[in-house]
Each structure stands twice: as C-alpha cells, then as structure tokens.
PDB file of N, CA and C in Angstrom:
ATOM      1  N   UNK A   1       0.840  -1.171   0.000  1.00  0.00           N
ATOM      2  CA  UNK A   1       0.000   0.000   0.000  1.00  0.00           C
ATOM      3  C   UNK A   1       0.890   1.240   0.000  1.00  0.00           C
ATOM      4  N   UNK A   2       0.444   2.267  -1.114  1.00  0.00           N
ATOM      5  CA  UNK A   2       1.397   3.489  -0.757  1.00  0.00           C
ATOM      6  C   UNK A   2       1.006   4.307  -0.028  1.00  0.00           C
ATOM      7  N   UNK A   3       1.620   4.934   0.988  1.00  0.00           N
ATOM      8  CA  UNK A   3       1.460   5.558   1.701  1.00  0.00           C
ATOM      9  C   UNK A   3       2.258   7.016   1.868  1.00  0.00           C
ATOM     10  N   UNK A   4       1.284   8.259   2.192  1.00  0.00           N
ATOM     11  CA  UNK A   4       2.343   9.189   2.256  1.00  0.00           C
ATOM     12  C   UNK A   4       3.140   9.660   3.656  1.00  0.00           C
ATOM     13  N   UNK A   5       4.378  10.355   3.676  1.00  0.00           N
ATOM     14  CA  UNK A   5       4.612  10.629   4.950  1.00  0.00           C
ATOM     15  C   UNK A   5       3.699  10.741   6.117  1.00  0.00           C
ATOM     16  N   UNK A   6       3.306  10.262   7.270  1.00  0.00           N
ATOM     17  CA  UNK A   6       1.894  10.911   8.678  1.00  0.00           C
ATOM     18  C   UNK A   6       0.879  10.531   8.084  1.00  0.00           C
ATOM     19  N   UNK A   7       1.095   9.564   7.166  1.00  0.00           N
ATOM     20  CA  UNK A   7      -0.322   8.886   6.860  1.00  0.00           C
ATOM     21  C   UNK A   7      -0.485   7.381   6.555  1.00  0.00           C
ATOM     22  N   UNK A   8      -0.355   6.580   8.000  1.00  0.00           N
ATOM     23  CA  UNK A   8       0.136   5.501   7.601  1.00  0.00           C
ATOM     24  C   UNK A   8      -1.597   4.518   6.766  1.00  0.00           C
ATOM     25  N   UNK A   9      -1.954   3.295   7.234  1.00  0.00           N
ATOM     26  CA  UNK A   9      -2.493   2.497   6.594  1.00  0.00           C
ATOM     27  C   UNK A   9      -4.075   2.809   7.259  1.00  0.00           C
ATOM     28  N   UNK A  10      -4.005   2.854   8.120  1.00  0.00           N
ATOM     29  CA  UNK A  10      -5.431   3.403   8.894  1.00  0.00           C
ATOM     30  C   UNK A  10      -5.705   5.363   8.447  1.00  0.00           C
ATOM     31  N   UNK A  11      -4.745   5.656   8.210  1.00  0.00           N
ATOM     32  CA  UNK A  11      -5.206   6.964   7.626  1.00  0.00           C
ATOM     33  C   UNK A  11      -5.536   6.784   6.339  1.00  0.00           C
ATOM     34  N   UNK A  12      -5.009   5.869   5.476  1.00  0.00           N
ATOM     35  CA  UNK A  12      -5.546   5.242   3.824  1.00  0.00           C
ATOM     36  C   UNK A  12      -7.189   5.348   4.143  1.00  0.00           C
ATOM     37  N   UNK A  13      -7.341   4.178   4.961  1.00  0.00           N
ATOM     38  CA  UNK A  13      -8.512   3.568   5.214  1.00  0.00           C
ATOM     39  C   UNK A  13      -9.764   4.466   5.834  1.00  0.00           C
ATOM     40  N   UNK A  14      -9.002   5.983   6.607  1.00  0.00           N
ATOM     41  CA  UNK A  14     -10.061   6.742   7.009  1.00  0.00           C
ATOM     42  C   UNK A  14     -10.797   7.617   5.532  1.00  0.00           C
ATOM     43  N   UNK A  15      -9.565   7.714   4.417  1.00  0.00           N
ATOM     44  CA  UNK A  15     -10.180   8.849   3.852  1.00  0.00           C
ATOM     45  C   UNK A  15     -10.560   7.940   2.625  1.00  0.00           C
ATOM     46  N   UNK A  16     -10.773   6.731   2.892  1.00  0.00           N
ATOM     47  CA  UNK A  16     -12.005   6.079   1.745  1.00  0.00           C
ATOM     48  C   UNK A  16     -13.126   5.815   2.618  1.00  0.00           C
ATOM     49  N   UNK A  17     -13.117   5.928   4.311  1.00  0.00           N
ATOM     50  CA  UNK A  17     -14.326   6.079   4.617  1.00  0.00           C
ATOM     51  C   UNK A  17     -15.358   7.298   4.550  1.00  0.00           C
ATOM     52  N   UNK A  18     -14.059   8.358   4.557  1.00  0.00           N
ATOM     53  CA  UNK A  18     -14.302   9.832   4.033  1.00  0.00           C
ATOM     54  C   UNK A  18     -15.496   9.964   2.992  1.00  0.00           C
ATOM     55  N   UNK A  19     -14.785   9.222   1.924  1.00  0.00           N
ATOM     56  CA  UNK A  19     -15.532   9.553   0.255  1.00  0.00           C
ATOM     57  C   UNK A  19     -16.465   8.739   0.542  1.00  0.00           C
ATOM     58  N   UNK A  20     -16.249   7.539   0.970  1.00  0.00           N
ATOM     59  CA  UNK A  20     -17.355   6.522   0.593  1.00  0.00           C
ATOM     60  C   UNK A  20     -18.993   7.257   1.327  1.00  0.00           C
ATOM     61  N   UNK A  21     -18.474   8.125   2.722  1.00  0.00           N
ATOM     62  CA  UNK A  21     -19.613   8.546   3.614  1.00  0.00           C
ATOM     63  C   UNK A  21     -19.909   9.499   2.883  1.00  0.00           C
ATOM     64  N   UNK A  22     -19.509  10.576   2.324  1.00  0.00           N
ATOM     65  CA  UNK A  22     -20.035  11.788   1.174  1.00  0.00           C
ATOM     66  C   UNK A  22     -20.444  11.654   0.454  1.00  0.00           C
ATOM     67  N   UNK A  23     -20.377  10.024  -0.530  1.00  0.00           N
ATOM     68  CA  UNK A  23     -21.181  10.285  -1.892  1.00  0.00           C
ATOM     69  C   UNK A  23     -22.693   9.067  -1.424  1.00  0.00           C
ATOM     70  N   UNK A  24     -22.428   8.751   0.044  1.00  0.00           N
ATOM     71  CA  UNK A  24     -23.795   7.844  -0.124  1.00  0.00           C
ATOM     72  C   UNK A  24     -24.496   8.443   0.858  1.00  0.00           C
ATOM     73  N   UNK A  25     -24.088   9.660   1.778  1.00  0.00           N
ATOM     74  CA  UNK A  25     -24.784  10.626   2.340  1.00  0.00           C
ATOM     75  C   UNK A  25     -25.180  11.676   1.773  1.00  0.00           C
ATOM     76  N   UNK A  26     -24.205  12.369   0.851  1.00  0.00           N
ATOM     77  CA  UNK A  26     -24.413  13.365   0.459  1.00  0.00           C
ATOM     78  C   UNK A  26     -24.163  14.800   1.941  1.00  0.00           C
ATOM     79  N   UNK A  27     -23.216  14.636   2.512  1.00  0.00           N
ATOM     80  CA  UNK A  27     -22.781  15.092   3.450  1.00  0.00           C
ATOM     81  C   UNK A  27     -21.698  14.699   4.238  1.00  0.00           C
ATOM     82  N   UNK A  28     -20.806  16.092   5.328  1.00  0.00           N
ATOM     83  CA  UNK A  28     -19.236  15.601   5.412  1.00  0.00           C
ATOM     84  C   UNK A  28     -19.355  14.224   6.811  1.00  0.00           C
ATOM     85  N   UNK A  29     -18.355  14.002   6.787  1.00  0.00           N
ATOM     86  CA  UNK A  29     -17.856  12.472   7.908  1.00  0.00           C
ATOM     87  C   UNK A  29     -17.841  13.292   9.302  1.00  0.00           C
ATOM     88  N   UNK A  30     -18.577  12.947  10.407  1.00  0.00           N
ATOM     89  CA  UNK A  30     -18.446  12.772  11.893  1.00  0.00           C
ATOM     90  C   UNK A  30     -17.308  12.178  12.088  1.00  0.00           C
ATOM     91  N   UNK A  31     -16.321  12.820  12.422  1.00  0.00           N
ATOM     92  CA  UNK A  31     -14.956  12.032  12.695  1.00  0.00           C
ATOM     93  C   UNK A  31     -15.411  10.998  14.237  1.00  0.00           C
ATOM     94  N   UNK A  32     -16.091  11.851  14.571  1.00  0.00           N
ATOM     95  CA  UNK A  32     -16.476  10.775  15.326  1.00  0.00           C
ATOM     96  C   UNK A  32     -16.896   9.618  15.874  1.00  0.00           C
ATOM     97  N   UNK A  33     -17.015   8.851  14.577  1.00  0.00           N
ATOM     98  CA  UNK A  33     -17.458   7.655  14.441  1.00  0.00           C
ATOM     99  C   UNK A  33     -16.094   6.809  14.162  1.00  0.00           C
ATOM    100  N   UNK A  34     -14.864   7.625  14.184  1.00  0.00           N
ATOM    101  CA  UNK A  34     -13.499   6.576  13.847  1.00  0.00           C
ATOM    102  C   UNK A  34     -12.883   6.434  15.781  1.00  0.00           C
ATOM    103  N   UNK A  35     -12.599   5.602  16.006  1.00  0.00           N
ATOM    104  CA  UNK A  35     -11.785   5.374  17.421  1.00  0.00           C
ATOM    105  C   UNK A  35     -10.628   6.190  17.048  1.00  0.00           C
ATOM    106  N   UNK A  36      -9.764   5.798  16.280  1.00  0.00           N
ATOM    107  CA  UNK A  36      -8.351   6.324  16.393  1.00  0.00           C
ATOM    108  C   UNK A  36      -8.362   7.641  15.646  1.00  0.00           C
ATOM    109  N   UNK A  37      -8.242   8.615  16.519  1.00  0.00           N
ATOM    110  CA  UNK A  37      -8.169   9.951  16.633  1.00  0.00           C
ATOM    111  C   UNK A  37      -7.010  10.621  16.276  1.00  0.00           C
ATOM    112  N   UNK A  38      -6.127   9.696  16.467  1.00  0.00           N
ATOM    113  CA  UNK A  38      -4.769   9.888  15.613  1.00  0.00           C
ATOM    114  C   UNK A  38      -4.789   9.856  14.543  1.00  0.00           C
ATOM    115  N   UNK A  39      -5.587   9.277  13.707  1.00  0.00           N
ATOM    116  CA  UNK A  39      -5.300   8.976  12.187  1.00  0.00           C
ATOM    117  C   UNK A  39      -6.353  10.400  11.346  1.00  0.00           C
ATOM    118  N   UNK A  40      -7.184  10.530  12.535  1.00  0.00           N
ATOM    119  CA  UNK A  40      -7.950  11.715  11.940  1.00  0.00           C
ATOM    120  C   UNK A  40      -7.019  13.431  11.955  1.00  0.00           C
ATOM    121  N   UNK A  41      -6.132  13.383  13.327  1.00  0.00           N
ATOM    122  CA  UNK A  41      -5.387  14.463  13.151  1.00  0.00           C
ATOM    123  C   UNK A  41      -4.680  14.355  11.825  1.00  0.00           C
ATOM    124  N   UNK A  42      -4.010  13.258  11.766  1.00  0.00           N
ATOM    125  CA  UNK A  42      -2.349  13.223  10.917  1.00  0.00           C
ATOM    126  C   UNK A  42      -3.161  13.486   9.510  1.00  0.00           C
ATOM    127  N   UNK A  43      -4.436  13.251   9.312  1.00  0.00           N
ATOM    128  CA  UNK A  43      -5.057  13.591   7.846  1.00  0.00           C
ATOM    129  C   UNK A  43      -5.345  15.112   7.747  1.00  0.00           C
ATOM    130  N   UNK A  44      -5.678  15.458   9.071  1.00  0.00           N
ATOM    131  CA  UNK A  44      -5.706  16.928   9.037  1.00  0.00           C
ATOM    132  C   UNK A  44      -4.550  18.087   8.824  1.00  0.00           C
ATOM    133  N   UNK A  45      -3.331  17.404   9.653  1.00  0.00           N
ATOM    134  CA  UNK A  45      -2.204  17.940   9.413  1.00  0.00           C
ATOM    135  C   UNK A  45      -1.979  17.992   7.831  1.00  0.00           C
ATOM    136  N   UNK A  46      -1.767  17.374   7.252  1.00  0.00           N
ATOM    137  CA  UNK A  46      -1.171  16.688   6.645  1.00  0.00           C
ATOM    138  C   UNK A  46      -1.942  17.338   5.294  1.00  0.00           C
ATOM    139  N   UNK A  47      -2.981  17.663   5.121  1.00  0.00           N
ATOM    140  CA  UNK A  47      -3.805  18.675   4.436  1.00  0.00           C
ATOM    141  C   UNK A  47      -5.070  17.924   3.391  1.00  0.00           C
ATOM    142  N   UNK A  48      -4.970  16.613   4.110  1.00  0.00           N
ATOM    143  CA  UNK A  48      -5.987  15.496   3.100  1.00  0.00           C
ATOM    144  C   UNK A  48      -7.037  15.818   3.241  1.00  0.00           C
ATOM    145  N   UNK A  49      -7.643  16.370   4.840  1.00  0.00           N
ATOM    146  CA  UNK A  49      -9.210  16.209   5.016  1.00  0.00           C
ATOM    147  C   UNK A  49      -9.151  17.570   6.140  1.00  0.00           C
ATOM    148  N   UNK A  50      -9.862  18.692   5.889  1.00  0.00           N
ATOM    149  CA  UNK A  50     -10.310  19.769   6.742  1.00  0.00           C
ATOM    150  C   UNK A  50     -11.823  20.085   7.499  1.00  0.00           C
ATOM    151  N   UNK A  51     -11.880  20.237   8.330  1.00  0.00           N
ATOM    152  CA  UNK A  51     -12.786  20.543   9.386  1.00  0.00           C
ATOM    153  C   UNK A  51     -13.935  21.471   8.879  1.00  0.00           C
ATOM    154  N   UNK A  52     -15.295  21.350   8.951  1.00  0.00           N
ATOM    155  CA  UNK A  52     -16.121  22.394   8.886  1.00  0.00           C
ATOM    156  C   UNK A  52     -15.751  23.915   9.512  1.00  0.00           C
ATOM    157  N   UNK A  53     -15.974  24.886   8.854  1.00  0.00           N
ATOM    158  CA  UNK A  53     -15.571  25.846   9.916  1.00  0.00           C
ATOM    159  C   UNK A  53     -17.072  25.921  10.651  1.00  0.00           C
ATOM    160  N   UNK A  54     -18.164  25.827  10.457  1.00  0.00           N
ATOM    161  CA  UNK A  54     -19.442  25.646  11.213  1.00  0.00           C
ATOM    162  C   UNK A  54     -19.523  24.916  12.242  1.00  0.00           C
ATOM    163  N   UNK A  55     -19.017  23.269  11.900  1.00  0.00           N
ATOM    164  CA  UNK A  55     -18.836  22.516  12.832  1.00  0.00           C
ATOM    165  C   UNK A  55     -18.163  21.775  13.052  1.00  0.00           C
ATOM    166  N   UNK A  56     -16.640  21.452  13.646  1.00  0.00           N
ATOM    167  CA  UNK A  56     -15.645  20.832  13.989  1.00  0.00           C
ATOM    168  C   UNK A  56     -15.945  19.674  14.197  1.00  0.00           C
ATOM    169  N   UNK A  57     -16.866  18.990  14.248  1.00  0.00           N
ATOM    170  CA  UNK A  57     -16.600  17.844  14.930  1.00  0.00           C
ATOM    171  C   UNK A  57     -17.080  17.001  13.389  1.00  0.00           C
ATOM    172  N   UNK A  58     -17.392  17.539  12.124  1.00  0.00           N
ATOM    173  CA  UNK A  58     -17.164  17.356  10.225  1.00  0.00           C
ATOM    174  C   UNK A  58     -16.146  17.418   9.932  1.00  0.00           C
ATOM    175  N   UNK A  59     -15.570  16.562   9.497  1.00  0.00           N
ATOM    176  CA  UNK A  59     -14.650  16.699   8.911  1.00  0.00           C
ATOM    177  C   UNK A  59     -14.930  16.418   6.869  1.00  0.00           C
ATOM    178  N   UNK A  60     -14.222  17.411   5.634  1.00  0.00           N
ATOM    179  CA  UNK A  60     -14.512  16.994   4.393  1.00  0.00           C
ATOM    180  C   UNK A  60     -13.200  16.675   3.421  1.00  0.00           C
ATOM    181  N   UNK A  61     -13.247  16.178   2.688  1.00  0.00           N
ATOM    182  CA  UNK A  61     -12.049  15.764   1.877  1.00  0.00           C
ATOM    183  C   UNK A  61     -11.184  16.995   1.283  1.00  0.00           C
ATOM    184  N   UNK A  62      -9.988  17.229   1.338  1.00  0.00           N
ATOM    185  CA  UNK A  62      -9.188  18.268   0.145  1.00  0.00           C
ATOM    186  C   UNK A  62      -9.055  17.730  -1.337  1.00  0.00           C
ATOM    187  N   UNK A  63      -8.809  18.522  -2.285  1.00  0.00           N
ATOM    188  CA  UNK A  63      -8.442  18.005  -3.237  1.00  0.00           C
ATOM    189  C   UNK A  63      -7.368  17.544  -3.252  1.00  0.00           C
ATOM    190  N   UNK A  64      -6.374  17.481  -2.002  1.00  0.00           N
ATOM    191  CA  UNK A  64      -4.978  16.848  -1.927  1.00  0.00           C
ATOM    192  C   UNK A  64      -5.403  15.119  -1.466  1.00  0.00           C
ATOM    193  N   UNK A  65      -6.457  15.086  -0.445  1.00  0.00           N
ATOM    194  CA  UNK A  65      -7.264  14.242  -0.136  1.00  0.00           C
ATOM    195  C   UNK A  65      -7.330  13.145  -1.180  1.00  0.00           C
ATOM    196  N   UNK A  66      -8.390  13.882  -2.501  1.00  0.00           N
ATOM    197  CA  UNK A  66      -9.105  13.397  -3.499  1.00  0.00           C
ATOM    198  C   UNK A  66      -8.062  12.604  -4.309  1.00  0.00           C
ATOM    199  N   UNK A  67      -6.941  13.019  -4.654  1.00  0.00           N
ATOM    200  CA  UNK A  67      -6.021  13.345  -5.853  1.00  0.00           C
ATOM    201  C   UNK A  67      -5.386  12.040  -4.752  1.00  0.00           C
ATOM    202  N   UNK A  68      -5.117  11.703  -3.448  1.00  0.00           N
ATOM    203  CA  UNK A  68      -3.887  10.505  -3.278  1.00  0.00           C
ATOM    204  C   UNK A  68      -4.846   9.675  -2.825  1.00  0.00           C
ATOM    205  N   UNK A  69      -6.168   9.981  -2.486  1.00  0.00           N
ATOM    206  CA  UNK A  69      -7.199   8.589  -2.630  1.00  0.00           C
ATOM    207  C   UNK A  69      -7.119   7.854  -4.523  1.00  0.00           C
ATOM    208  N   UNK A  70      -7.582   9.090  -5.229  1.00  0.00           N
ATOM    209  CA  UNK A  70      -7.679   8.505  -6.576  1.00  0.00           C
ATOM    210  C   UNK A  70      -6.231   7.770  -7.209  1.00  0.00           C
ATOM    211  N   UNK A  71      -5.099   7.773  -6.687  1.00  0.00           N
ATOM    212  CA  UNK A  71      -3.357   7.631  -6.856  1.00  0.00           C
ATOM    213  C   UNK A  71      -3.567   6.084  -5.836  1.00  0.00           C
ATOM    214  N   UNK A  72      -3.756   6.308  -4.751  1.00  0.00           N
ATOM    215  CA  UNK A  72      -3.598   4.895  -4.316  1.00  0.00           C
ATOM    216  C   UNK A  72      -5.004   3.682  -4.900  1.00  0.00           C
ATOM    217  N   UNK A  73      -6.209   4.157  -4.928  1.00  0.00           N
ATOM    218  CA  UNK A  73      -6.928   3.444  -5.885  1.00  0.00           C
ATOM    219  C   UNK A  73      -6.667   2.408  -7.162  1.00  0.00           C
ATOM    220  N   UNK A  74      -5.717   3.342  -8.003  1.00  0.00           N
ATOM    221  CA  UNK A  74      -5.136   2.832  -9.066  1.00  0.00           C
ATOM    222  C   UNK A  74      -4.289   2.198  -8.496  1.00  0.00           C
ATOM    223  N   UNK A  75      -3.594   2.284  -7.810  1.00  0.00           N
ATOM    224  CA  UNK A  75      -1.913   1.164  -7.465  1.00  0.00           C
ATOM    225  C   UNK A  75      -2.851  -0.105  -6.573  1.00  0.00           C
ATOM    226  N   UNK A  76      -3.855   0.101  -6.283  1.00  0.00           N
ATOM    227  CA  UNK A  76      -4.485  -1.139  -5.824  1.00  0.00           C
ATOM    228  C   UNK A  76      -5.242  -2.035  -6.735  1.00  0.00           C
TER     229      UNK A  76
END
C-alpha cells in the first residue's frame, strides 16, 4: 500500500471512509465515528481532510485528499 509521509495504513482507510460517507450521504464524515483519533489528526495535518468551519466535529475531503485517494486506488 502506498502511503504518504503521517499517513500511515489506517489513515488510507479513514479517507475512503471519508468519500465513501459523502457520496452515499451526500454530506461531510463525523470524525467521530473513527476510534483512532490519531489517524484523523495526521489527515488533518497533513492537508488530506479539513474541518467544517461551522462545525468541527465534520470533517470533508481536500483536493490533496481526493487526488492521493484517486493515486492509491489505481496502485491497488
């Protein structure tokens, strides 16, 4: 699995739960529904997935997000 720097294999796995929860909700991810809270920062750092400014506790995909979900997709 490729992975980028602060984003190991459970951060892969958060931001296809990301997309997968946006296009069958039609609305952003409750980070709160992931246990490891770590993997939700290091995506935040890291510039994959940003916070509602309305409501923090949403988190929605970046196009930096989009672009190394759609990159590791293909290598899988």
């Amino acid at each position: 699995m490729a992975t980028e720097p602060g984003l190991g294999g459970a951060g892969c796995r958060l931001l296809y739960r990301v997309r997968l929860h946006a296009r069958q909700n039609r609305r952003a991810y409750p980070h709160s529904l992931d246990r490891d809270l770590r993997s939700v920062a290091s995506a935040i750092d890291g510039g994959y997935l940003v916070r509602l400014n309305d409501d923090p506790h949403f988190v929605t995909m970046t196009e930096k997000g989009d672009e190394f979900l759609d990159l590791l997709m293909r290598c899988e």
